[in-house]
Protein backbone atom coordinates (compact mmCIF):
# COMPACT_ATOMS: atom_id res chain seq x y z
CA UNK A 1 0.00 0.00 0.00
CA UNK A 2 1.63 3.72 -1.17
CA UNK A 3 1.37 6.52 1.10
CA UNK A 4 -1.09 9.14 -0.02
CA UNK A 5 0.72 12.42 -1.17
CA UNK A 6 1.02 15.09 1.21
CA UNK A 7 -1.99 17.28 -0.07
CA UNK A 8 0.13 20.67 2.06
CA UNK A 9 3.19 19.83 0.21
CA UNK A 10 1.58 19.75 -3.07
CA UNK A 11 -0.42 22.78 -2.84
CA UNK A 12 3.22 24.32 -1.97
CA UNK A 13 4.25 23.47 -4.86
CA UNK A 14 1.05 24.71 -6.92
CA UNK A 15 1.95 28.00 -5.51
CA UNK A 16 5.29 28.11 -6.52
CA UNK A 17 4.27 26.97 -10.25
CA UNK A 18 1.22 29.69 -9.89
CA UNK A 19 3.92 31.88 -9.42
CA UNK A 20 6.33 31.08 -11.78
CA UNK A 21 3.25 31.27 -14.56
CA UNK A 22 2.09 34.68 -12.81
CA UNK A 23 5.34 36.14 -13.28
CA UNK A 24 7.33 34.55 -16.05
CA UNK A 25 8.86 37.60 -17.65
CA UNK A 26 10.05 38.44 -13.90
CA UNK A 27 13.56 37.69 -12.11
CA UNK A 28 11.83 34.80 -10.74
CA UNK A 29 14.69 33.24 -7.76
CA UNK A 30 14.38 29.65 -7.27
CA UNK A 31 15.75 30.31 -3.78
CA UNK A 32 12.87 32.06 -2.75
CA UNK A 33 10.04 30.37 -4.22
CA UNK A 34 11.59 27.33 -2.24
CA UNK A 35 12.22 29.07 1.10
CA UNK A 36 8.35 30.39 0.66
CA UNK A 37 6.91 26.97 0.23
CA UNK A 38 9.30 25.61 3.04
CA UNK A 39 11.99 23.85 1.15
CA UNK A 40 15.53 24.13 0.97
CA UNK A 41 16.70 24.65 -2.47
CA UNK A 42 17.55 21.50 -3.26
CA UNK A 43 14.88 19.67 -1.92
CA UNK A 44 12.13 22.33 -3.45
CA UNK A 45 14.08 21.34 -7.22
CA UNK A 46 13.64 18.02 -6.45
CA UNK A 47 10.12 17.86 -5.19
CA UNK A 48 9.39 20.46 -8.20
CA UNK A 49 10.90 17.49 -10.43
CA UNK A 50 8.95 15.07 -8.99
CA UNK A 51 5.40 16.63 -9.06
CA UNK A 52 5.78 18.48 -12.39
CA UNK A 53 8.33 16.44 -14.33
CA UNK A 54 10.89 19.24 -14.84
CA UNK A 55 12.77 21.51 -12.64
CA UNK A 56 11.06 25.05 -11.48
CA UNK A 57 14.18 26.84 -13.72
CA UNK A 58 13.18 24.39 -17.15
CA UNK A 59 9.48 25.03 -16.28
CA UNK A 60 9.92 28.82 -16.35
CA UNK A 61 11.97 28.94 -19.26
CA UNK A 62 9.26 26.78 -21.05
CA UNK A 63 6.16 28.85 -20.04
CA UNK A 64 8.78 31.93 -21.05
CA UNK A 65 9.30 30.24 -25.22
CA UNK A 66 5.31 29.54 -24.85
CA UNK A 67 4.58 33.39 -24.44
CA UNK A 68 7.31 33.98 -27.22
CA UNK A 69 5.64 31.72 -29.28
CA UNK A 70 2.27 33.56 -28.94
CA UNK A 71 3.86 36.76 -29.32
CA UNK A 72 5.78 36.07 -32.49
CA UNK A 73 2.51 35.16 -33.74
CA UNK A 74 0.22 37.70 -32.66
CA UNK A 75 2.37 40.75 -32.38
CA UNK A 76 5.08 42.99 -34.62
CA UNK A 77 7.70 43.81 -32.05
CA UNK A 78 11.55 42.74 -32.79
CA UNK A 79 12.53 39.18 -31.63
CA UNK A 80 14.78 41.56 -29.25
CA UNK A 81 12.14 42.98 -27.76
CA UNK A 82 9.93 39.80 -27.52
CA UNK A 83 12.96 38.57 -26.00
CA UNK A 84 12.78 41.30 -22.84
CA UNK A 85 9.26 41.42 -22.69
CA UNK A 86 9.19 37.52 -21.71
CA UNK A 87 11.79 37.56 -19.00
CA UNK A 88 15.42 37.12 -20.78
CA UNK A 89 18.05 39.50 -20.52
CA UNK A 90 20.32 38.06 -23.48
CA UNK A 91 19.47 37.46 -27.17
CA UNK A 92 21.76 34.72 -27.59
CA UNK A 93 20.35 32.70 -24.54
CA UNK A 94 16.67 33.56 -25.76
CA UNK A 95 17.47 32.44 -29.29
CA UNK A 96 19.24 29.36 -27.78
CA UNK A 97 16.69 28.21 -25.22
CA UNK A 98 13.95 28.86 -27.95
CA UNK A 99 15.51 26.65 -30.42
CA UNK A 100 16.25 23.96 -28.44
CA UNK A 101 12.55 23.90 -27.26
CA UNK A 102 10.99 25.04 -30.85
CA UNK A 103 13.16 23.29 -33.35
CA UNK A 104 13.46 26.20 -35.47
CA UNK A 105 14.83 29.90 -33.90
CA UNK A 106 12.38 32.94 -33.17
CA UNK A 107 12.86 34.04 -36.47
CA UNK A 108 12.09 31.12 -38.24
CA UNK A 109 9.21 30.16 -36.51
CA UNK A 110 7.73 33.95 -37.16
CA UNK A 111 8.14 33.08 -40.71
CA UNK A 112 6.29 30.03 -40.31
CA UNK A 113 3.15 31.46 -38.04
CA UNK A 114 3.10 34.17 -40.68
CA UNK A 115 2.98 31.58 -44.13
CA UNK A 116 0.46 29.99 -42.63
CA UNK A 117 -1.66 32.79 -42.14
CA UNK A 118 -4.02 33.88 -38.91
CA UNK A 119 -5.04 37.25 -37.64
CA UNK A 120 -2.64 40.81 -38.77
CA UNK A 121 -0.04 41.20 -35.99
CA UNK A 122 -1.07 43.71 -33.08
CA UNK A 123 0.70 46.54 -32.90
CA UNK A 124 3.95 46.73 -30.37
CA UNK A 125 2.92 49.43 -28.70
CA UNK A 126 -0.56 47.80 -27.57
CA UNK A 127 1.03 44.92 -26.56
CA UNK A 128 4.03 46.45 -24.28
CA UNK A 129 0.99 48.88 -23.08
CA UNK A 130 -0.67 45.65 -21.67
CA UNK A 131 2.45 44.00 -20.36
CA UNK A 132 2.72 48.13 -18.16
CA UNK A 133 -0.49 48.75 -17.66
CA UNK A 134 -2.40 52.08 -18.88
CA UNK A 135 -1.17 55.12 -17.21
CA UNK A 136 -3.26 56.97 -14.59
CA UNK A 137 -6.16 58.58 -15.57
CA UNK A 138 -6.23 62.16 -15.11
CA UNK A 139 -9.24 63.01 -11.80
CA UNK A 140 -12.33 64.65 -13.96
CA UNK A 141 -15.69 63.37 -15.27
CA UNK A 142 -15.24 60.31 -17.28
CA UNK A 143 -17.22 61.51 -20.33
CA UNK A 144 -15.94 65.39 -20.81
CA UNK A 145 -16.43 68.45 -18.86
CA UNK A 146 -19.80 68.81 -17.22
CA UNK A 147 -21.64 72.21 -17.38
CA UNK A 148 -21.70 72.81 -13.87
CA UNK A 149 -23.66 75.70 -14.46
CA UNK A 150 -26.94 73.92 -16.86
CA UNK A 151 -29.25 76.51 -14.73
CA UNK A 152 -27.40 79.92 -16.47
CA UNK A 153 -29.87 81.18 -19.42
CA UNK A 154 -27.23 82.51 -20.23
CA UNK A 155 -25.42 79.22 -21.26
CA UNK A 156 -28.27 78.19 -23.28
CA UNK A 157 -29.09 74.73 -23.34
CA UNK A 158 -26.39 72.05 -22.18
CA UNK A 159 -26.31 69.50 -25.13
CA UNK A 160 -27.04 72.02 -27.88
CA UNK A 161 -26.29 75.33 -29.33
CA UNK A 162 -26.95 78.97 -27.91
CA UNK A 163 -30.75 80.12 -28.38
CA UNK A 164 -31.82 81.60 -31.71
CA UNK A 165 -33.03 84.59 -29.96
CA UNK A 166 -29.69 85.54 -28.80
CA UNK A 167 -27.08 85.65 -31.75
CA UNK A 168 -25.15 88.56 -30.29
CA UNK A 169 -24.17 86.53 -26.60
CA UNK A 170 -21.72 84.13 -27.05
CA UNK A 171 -21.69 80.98 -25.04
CA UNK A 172 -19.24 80.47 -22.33
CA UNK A 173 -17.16 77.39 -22.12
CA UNK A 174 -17.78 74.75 -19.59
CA UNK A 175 -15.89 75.00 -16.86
CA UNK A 176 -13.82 72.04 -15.80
């Protein structure tokens, strides 16, 4: 009869992959991912290993060429800067690591995703927009200046133009 698996020490571990998925294109440290689910380093790799069939370092690199992949497809940005925006800091390791995954380097696999055909390629700045996030709204109404003063006849009405019977008054601009 086998032991059952230790349901605390596998959710641990779900974490740490949760993590590693949440933050691929991020400095990711083994170390830490280990001393949070409350392994050494060594142990964590092999317990990693053992639950997920690879080591946490091959599994991020792997879920790093995946969002490559998609990108390459999806998106016009360099292979350089598909290469930062996934989590490498060298071209020649990126273009390494994807073609021993992929078969075929980033290049060549663009030129593949792109003879077979699919959807025109996003452009780079929407997609490095959604990697940073929008900036900060400026405070205001969220649909244009509001005519604070709608009561004023002599602002005419608020959603159209000055009154016929007035053509010498001018109408003020909102305020905002």
């Amino acid at each position: 009869m086998t032991a059952a698996p230790d349901t605390s020490a596998l959710r641990m571990l779900r974490q740490a992959r949760d993590r590693i998925d949440r933050d691929y294109a991020e400095p990711v440290d083994i170390a830490s991912l280990a001393a949070t689910a409350g392994y050494s380093h060594a142990h964590f790799i092999r317990a990693f290993r053992a639950a997920y069939g690879e080591t946490p370092g091959a599994y991020r690199t792997r879920r790093r060429v995946e969002r490559a992949c998609e990108l390459l497809r999806s998106v016009n940005l360099s292979v350089t800067e598909i290469c930062h925006a996934v989590g490498f800091t060298s071209l020649g390791s990126f273009s390494a690591r994807f073609s021993g995954l992929m078969g075929q380097s980033p290049s060549a696999y663009r030129a593949e995703a792109t003879r077979r055909g699919g959807p025109a390629p996003i452009p780079g700045c929407f997609a490095l927009m959604w990697r940073t996030g929008l900036p900060a709204a400026a405070p205001g109404p969220a649909y244009g200046p509001v005519n604070e003063r709608a009561d004023d006849p002599m602002d005419g009405p608020a959603d159209g133009p000055a009154p016929a019977s007035s053509p010498s008054r001018e109408r003020r601009p909102a305020r905002a």
